[in-house]
C-alpha atoms as a PDB file:
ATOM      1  CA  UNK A   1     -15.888 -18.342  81.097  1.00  0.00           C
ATOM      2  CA  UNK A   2     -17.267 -14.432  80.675  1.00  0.00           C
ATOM      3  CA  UNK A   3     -15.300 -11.311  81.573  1.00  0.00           C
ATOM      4  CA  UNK A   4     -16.769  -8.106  83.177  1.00  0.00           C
ATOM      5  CA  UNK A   5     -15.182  -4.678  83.600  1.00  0.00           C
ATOM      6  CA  UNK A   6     -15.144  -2.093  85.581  1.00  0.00           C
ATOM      7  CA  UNK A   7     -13.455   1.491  85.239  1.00  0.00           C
ATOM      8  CA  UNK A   8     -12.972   4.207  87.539  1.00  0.00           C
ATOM      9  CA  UNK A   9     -13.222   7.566  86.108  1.00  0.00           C
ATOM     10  CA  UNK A  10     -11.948  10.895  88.352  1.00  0.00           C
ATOM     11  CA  UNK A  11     -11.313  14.281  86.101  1.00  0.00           C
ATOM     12  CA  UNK A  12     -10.161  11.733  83.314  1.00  0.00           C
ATOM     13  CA  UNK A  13     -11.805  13.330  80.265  1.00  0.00           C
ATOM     14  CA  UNK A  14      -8.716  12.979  78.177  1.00  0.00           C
ATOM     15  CA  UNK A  15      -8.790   9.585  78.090  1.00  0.00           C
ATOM     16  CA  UNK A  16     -12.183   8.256  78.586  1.00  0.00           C
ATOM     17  CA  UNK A  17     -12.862   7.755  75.226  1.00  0.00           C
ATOM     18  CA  UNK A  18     -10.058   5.828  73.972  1.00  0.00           C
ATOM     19  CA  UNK A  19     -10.730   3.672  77.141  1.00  0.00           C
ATOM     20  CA  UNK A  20     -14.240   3.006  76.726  1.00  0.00           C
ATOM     21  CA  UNK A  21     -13.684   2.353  72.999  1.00  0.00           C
ATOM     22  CA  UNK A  22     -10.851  -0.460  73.661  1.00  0.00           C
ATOM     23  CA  UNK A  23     -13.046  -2.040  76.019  1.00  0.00           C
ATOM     24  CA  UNK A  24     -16.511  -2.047  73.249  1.00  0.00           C
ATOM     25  CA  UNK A  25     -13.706  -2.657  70.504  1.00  0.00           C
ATOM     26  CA  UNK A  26     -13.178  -6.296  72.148  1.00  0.00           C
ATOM     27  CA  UNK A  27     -12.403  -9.462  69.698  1.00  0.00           C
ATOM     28  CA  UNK A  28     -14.764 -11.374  72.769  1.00  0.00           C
ATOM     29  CA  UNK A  29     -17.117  -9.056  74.255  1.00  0.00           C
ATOM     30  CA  UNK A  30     -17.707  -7.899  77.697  1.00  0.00           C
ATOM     31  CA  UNK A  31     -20.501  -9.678  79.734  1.00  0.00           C
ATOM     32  CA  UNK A  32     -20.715  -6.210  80.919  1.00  0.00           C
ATOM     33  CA  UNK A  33     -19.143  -3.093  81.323  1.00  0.00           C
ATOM     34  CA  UNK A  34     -19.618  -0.861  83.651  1.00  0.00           C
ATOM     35  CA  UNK A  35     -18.002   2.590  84.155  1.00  0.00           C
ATOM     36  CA  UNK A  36     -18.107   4.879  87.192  1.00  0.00           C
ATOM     37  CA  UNK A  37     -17.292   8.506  87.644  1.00  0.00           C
ATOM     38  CA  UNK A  38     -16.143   9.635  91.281  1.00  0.00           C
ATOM     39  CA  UNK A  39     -17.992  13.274  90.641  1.00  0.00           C
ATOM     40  CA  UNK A  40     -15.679  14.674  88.485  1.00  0.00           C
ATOM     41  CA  UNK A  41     -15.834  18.449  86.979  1.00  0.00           C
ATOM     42  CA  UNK A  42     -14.717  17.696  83.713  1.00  0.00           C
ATOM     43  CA  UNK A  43     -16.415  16.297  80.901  1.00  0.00           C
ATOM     44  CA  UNK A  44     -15.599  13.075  82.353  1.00  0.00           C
ATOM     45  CA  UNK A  45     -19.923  11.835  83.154  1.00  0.00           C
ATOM     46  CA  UNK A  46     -20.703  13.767  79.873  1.00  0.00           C
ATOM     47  CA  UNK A  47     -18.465  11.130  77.699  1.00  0.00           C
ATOM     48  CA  UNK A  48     -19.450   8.399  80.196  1.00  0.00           C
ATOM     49  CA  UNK A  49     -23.441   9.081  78.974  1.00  0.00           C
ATOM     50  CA  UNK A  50     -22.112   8.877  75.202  1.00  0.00           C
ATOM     51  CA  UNK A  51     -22.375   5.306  75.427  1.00  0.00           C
ATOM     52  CA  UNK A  52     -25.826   3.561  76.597  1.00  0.00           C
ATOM     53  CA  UNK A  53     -24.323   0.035  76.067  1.00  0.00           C
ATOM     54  CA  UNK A  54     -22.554   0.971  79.333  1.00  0.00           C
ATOM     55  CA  UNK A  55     -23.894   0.436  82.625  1.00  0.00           C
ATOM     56  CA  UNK A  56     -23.022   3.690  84.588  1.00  0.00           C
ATOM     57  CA  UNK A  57     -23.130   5.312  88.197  1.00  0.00           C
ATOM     58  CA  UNK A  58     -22.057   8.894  88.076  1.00  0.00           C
ATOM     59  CA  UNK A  59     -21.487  10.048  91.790  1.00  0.00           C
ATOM     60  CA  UNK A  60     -22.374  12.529  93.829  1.00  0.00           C
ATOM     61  CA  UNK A  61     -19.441  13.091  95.343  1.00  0.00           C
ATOM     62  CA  UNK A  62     -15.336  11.361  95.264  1.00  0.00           C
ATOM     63  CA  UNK A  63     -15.604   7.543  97.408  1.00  0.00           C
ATOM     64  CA  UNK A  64     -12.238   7.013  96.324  1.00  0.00           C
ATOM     65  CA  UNK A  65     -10.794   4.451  94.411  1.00  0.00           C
ATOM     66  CA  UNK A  66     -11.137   1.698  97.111  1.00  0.00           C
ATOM     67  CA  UNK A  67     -14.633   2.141  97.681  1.00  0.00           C
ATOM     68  CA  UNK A  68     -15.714   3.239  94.410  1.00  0.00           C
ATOM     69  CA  UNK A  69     -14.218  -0.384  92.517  1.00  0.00           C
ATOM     70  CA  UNK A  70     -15.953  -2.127  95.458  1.00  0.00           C
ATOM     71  CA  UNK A  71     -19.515  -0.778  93.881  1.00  0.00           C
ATOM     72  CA  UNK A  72     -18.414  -1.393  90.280  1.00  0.00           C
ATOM     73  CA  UNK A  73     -17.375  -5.434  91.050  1.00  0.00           C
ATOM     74  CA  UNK A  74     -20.549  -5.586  93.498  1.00  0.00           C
ATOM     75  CA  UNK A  75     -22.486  -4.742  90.215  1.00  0.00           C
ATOM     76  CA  UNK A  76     -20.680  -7.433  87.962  1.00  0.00           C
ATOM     77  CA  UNK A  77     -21.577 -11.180  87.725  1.00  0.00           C
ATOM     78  CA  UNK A  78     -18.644 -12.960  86.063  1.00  0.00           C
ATOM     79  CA  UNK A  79     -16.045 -15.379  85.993  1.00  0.00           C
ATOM     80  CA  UNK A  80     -13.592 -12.982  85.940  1.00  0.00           C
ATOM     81  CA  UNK A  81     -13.720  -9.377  86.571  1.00  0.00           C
ATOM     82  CA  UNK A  82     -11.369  -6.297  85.443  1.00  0.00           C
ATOM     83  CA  UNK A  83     -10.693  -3.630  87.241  1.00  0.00           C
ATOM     84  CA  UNK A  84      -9.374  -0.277  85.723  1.00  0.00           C
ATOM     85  CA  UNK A  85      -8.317   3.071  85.633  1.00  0.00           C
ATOM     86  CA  UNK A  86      -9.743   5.319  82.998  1.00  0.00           C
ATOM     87  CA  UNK A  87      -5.957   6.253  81.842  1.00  0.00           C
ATOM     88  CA  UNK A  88      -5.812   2.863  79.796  1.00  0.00           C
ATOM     89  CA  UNK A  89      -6.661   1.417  76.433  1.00  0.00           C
ATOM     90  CA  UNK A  90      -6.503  -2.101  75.700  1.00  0.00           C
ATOM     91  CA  UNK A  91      -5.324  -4.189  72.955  1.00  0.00           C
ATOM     92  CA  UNK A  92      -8.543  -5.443  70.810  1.00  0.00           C
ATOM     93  CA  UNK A  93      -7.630  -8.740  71.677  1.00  0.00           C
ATOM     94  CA  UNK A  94      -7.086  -8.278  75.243  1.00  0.00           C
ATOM     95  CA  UNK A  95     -10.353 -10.620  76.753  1.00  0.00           C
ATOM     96  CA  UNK A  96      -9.265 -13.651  74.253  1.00  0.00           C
ATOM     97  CA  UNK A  97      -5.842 -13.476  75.930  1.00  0.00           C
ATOM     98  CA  UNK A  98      -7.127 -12.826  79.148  1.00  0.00           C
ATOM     99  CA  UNK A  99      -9.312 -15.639  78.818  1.00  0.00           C
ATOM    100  CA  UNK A 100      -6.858 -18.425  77.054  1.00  0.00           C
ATOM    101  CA  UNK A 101      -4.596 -17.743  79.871  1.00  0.00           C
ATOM    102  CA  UNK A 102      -7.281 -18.779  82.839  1.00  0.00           C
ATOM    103  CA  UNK A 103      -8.441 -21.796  80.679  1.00  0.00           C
ATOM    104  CA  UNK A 104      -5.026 -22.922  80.214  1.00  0.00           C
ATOM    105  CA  UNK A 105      -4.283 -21.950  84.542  1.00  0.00           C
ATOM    106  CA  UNK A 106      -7.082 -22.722  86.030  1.00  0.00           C
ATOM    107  CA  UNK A 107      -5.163 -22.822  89.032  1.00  0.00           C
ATOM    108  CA  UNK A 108      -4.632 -18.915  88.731  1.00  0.00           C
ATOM    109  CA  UNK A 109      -6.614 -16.211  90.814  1.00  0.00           C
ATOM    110  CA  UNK A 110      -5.462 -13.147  90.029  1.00  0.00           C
ATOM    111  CA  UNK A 111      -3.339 -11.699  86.997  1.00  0.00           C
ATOM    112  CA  UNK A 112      -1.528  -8.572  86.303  1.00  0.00           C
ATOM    113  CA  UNK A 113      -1.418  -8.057  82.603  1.00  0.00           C
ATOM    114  CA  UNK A 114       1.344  -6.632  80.446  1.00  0.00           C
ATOM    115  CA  UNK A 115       0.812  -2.772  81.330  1.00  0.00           C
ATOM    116  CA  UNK A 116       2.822  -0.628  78.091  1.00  0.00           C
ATOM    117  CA  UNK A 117       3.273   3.298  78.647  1.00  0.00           C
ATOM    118  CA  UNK A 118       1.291   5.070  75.464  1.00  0.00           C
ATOM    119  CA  UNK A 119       4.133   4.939  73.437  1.00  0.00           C
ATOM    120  CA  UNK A 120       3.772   1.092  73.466  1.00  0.00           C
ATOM    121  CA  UNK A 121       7.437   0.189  73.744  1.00  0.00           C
ATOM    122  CA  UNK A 122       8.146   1.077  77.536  1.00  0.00           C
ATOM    123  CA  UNK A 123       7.126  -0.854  80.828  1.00  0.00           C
ATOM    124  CA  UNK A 124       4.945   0.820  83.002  1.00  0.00           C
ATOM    125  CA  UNK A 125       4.400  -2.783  84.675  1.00  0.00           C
ATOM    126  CA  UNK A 126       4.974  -6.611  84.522  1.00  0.00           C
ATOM    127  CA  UNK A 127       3.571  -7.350  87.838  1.00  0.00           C
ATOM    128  CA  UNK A 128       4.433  -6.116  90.989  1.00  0.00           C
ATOM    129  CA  UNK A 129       7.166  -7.509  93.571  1.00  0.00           C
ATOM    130  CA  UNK A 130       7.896  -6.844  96.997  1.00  0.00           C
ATOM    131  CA  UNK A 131      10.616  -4.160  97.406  1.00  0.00           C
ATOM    132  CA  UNK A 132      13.385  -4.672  99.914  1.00  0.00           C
ATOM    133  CA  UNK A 133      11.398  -2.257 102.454  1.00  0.00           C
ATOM    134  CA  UNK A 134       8.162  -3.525 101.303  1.00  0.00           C
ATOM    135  CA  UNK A 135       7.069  -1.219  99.413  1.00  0.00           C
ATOM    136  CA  UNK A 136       5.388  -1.819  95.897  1.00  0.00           C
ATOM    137  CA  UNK A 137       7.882  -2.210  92.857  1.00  0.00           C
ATOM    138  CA  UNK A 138       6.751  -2.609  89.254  1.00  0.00           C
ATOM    139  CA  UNK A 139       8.493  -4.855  87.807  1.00  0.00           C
ATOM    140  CA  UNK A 140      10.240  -3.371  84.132  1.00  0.00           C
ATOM    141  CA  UNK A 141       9.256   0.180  85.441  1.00  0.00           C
ATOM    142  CA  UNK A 142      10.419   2.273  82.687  1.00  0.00           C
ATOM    143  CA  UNK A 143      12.673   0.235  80.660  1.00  0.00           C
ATOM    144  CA  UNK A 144      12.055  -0.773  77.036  1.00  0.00           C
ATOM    145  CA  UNK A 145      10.282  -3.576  76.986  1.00  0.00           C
ATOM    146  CA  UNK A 146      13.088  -5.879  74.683  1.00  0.00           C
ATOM    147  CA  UNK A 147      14.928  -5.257  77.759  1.00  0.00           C
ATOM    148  CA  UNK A 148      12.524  -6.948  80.195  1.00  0.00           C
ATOM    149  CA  UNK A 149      12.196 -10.736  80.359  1.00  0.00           C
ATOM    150  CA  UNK A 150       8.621 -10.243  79.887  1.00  0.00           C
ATOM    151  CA  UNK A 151       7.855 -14.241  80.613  1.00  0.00           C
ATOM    152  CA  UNK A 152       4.116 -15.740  82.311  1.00  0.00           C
ATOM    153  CA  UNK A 153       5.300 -16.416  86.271  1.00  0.00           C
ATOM    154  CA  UNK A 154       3.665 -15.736  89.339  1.00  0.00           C
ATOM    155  CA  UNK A 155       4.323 -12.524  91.355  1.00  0.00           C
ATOM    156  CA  UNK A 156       3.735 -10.881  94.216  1.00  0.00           C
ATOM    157  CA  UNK A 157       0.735  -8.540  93.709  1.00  0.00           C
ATOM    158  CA  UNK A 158      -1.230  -6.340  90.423  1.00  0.00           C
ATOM    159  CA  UNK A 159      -0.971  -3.621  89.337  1.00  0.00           C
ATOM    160  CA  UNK A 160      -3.745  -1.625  90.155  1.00  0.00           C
ATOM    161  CA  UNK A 161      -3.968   0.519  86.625  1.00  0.00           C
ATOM    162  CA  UNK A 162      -5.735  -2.741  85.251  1.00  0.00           C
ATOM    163  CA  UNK A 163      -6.231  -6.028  87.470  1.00  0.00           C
ATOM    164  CA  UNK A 164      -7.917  -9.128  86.682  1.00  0.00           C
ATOM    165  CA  UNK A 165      -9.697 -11.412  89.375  1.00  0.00           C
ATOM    166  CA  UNK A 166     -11.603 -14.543  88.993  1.00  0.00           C
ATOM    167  CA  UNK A 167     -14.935 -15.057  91.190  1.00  0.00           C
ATOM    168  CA  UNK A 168     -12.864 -17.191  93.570  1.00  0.00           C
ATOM    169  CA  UNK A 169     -10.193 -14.828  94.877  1.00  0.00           C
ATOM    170  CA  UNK A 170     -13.264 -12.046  94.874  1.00  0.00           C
ATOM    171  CA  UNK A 171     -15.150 -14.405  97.343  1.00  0.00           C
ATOM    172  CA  UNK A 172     -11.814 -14.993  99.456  1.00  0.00           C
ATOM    173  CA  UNK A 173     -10.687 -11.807  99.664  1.00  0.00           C
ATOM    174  CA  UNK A 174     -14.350 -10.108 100.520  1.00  0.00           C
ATOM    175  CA  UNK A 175     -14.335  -9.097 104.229  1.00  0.00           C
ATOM    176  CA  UNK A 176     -17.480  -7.079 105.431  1.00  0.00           C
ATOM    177  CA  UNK A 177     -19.153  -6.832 101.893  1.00  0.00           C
ATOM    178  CA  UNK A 178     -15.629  -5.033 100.752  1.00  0.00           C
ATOM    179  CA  UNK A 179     -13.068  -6.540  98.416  1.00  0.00           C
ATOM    180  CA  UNK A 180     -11.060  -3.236  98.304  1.00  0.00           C
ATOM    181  CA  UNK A 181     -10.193  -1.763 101.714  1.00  0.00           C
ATOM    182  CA  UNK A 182     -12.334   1.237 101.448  1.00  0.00           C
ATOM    183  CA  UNK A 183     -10.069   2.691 104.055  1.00  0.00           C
ATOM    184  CA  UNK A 184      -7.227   3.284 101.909  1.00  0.00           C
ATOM    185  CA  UNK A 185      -9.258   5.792  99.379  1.00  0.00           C
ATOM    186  CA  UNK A 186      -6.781   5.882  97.368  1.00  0.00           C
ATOM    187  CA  UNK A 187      -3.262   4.511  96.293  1.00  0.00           C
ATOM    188  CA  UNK A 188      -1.855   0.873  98.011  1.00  0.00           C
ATOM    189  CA  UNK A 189      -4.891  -0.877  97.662  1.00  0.00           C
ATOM    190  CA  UNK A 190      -3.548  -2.660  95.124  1.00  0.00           C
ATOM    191  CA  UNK A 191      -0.448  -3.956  96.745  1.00  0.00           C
ATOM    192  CA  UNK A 192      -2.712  -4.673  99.764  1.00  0.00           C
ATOM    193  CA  UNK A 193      -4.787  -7.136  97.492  1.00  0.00           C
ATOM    194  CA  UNK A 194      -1.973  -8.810  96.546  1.00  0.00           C
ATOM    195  CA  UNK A 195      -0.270  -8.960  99.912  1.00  0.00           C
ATOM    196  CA  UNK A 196      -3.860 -10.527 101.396  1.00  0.00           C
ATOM    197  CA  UNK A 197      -3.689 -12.870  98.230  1.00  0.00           C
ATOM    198  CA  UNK A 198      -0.705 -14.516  99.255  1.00  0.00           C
ATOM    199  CA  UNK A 199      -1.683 -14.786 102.872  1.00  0.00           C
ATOM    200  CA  UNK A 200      -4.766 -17.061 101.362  1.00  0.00           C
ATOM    201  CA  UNK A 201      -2.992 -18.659  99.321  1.00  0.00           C
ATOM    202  CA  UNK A 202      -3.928 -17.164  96.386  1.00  0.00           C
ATOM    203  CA  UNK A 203      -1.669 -17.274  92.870  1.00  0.00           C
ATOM    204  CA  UNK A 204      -0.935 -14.032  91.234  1.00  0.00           C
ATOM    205  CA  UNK A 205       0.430 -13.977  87.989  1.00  0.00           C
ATOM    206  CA  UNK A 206       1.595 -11.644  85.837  1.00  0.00           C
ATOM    207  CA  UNK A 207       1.044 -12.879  81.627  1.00  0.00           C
ATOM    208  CA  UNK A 208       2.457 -10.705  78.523  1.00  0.00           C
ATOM    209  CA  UNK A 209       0.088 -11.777  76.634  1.00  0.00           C
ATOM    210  CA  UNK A 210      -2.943  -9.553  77.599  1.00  0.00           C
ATOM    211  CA  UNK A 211      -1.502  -5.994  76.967  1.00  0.00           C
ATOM    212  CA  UNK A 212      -2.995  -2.291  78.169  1.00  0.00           C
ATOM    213  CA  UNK A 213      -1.432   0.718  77.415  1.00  0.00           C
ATOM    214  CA  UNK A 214      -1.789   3.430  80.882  1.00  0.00           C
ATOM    215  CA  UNK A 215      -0.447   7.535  80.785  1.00  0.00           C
ATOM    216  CA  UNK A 216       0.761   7.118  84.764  1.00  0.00           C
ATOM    217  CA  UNK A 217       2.044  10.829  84.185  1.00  0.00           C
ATOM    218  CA  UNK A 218       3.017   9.758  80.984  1.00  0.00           C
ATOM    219  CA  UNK A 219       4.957  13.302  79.560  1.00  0.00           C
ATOM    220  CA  UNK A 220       7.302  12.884  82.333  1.00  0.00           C
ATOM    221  CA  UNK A 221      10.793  11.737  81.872  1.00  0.00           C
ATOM    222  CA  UNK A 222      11.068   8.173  84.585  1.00  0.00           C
ATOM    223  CA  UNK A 223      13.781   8.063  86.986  1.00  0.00           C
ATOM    224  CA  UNK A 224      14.100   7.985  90.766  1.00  0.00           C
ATOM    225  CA  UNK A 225      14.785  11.648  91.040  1.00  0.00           C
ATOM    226  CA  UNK A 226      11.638  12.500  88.658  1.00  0.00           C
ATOM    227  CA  UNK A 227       9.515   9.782  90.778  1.00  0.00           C
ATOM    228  CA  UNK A 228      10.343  11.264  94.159  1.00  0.00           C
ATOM    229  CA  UNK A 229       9.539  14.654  92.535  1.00  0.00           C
ATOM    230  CA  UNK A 230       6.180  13.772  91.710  1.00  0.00           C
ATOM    231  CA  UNK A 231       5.629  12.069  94.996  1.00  0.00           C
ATOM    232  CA  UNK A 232       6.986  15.869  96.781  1.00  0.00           C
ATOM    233  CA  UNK A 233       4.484  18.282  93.770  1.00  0.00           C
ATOM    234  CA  UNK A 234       1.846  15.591  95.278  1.00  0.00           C
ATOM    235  CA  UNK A 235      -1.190  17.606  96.962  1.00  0.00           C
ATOM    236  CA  UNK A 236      -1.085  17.645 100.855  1.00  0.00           C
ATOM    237  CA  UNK A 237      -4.144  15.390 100.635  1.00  0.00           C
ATOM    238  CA  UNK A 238      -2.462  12.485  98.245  1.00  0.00           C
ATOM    239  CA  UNK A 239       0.439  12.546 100.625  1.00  0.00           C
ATOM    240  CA  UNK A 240      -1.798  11.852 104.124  1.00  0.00           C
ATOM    241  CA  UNK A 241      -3.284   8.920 101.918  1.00  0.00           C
ATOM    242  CA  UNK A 242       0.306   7.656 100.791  1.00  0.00           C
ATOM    243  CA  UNK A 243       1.492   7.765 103.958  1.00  0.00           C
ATOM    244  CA  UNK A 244      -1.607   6.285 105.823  1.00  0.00           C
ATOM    245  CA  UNK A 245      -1.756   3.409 103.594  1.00  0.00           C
ATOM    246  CA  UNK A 246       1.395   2.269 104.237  1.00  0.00           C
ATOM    247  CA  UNK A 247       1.102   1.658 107.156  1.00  0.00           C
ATOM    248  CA  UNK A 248      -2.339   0.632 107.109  1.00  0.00           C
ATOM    249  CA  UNK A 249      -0.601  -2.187 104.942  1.00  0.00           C
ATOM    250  CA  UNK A 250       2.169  -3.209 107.097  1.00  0.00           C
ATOM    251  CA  UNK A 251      -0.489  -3.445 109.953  1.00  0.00           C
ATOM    252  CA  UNK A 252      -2.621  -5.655 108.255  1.00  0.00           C
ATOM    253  CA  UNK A 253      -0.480  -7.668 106.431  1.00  0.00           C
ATOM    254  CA  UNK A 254       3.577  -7.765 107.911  1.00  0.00           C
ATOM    255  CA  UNK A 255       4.377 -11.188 109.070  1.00  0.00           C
ATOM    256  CA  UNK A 256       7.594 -11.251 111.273  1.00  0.00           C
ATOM    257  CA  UNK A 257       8.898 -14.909 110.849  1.00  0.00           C
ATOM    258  CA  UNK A 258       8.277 -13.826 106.802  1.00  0.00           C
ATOM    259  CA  UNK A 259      10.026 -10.440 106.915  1.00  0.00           C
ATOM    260  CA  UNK A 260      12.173 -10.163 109.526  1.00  0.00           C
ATOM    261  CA  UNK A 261      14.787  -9.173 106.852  1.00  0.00           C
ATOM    262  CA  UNK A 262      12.796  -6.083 105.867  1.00  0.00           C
ATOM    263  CA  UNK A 263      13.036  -4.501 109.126  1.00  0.00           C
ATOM    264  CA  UNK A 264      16.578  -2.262 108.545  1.00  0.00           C
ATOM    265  CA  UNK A 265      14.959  -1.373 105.438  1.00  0.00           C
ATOM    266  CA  UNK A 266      11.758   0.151 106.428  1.00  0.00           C
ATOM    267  CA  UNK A 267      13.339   1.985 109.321  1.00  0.00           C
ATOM    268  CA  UNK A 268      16.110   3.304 106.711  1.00  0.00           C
ATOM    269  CA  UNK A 269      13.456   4.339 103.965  1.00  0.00           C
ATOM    270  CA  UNK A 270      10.386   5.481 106.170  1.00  0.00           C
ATOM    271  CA  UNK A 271      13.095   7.592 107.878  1.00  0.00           C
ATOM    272  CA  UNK A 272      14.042   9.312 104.967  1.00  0.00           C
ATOM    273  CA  UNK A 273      10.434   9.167 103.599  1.00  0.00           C
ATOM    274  CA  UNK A 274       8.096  10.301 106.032  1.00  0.00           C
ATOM    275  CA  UNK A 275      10.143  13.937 106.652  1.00  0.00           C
ATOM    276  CA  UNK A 276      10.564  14.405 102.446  1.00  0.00           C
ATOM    277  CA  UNK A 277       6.872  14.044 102.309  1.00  0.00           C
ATOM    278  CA  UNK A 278       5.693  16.181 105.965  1.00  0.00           C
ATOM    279  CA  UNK A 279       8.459  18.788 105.692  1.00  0.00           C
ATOM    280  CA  UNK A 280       6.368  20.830 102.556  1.00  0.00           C
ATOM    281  CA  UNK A 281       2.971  19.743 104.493  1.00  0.00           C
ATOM    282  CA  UNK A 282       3.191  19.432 108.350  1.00  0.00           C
ATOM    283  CA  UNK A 283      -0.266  19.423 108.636  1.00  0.00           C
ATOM    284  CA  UNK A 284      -0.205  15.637 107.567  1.00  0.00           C
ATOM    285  CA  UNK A 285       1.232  14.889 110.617  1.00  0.00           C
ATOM    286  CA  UNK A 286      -1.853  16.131 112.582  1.00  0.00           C
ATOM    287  CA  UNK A 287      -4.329  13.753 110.399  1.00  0.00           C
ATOM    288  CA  UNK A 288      -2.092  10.794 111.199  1.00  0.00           C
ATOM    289  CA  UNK A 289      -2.138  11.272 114.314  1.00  0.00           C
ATOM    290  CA  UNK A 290      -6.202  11.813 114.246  1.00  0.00           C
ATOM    291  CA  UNK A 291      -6.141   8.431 111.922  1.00  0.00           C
ATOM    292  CA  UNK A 292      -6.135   6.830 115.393  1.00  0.00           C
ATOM    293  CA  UNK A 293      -9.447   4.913 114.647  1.00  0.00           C
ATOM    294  CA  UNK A 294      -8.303   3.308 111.084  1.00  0.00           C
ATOM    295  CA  UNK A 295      -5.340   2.122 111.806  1.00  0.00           C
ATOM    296  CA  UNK A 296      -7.328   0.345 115.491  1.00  0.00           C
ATOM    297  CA  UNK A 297      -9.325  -1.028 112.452  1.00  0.00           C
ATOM    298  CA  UNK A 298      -6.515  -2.117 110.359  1.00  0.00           C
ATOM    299  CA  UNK A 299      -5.167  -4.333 113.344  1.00  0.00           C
ATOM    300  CA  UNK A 300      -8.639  -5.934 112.916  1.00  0.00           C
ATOM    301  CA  UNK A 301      -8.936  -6.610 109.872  1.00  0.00           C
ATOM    302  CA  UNK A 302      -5.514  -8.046 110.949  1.00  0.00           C
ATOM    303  CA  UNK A 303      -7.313 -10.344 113.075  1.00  0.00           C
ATOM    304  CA  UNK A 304      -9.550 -11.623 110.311  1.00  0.00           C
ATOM    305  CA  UNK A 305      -6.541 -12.492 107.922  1.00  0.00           C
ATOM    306  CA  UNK A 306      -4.816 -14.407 110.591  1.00  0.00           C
ATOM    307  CA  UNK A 307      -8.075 -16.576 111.093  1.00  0.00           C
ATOM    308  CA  UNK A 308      -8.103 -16.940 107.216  1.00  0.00           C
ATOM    309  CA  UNK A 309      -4.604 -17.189 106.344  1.00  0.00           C
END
């Protein structure tokens, strides 16, 4: 088997280099890497041009994340492909483990690696699971990782800071020449993957073996009052997406007989939720209600799992 990667680059000039560098620094090479900036205004496609061994497409203007790892996986012909964020460096020996763990699962489709903060001793995530309102919850978030039982088991869904998919699940979860939904933009397109995943019968797994460090707002102290925080300090425009892709999500992917149990639980949260994010930015409200057209798409797309599932 051979290994591609991609990485997504927006205003990440801090850590570009130490990510590109983990990635050439590989025990078992890349097939390919390929690194892609989403028009930043930092030195971020500056640092990218540094290194000619790396296949590059420095945009004109932000795609988002969705659309933007769509082009870098379109441009990769693998066994298995990685998908990244430029906040991350990986372990030197991070392909050999990434590829030992597919030869000895061949059943496996996706995997979520071990994902370390920078300090290398706390969880940012071991996989994701399926919160009791369905939303996204990394498993170990911010606890040491001694205090994790950080053991190889299947999961619910990645973690979108660094995923791994073999050619299979790529070709199963491709709808319309996309693999990401490119309407999400940005953040939930992970959990979406994984949600689809299951619905084809996919198996995600999360390994410790394979290990990436990733920032994820790194100099901030993690609790539930610090994480809501960040959510509130968000820009109006992160917020619209956060919100949007939720329930693009649940659209596409909520199965009743599945998750009838879930139902209090959204109503409790989103109650809470959707007010704590408007309140500071009403104007989201007004481009939900002008999403109209995406989320008539969503229940599409809906339409298309259902046939595949």
């Amino acid at each position: 088997m051979d290994i591609s990667a991609v990485v997504i680059s927006y205003h990440s000039e801090r850590f570009l280099k130490g990510c590109l560098q983990s990635l050439l620094a590989q025990t078992v090479p890349f097939k390919k890497i390929v690194a892609i900036d989403n028009h930043s205004t930092d030195h971020s496609p500056a640092i990218i041009r540094e290194y000619p061994e790396i296949e590059s497409l420095l945009l004109e203007r932000n795609l988002g994340y969705a659309r933007t790892a769509n082009l870098g996986i379109r441009r990769c012909d693998s066994d298995l492909i990685l998908v990244a964020n430029a906040d991350t460096v990986f372990a030197a020996d991070f392909n050999r483990q990434v590829l030992d763990f597919f030869f000895a699962n061949p059943h496996a489709d996706l995997l979520s690696p071990l994902i370390l903060r920078f300090d290398g001793e706390t969880v940012d995530s071991a996989g994701q699971e399926c919160s009791w309102a369905l939303y996204p919850a990394e498993t170990g978030y911010n606890r040491k990782k001694e205090k994790v039982n950080l053991i190889q088991r299947e999961v619910f869904s990645v973690c979108g800071a660094a995923t791994v998919f073999s050619a299979k699940a790529l070709s199963l979860l491709e709808t319309d020449g996309e693999y990401y939904d490119e309407d999400f933009f940005m953040f939930w397109e992970d959990f979406d993957i994984g949600w689809r995943a299951q619905r084809y019968g996919l198996k995600v797994f999360f390994s410790p073996r394979p290990v990436v460090r990733h920032f994820r707002s790194g100099t901030m102290e993690k609790n539930r009052i610090s994480r809501f925080s960040l959510a509130l300090a968000r820009p109006s425009e992160i917020k619209y997406h956060l919100l949007k892709n939720r329930y693009l999500t649940l659209i596409k992917n909520f199965q009743f007989r599945r998750f009838w149990w879930a139902i209090p639980g959204i109503v409790c949260k989103d109650l809470f939720w959707i007010p704590a994010l408007t309140i500071a930015s009403p104007k989201i409200i007004i481009r939900l209600m002008k999403s109209g057209p995406l989320f008539k798409k969503a229940f599409q797309k809906r339409k298309i799992i259902n046939r595949h599932a």
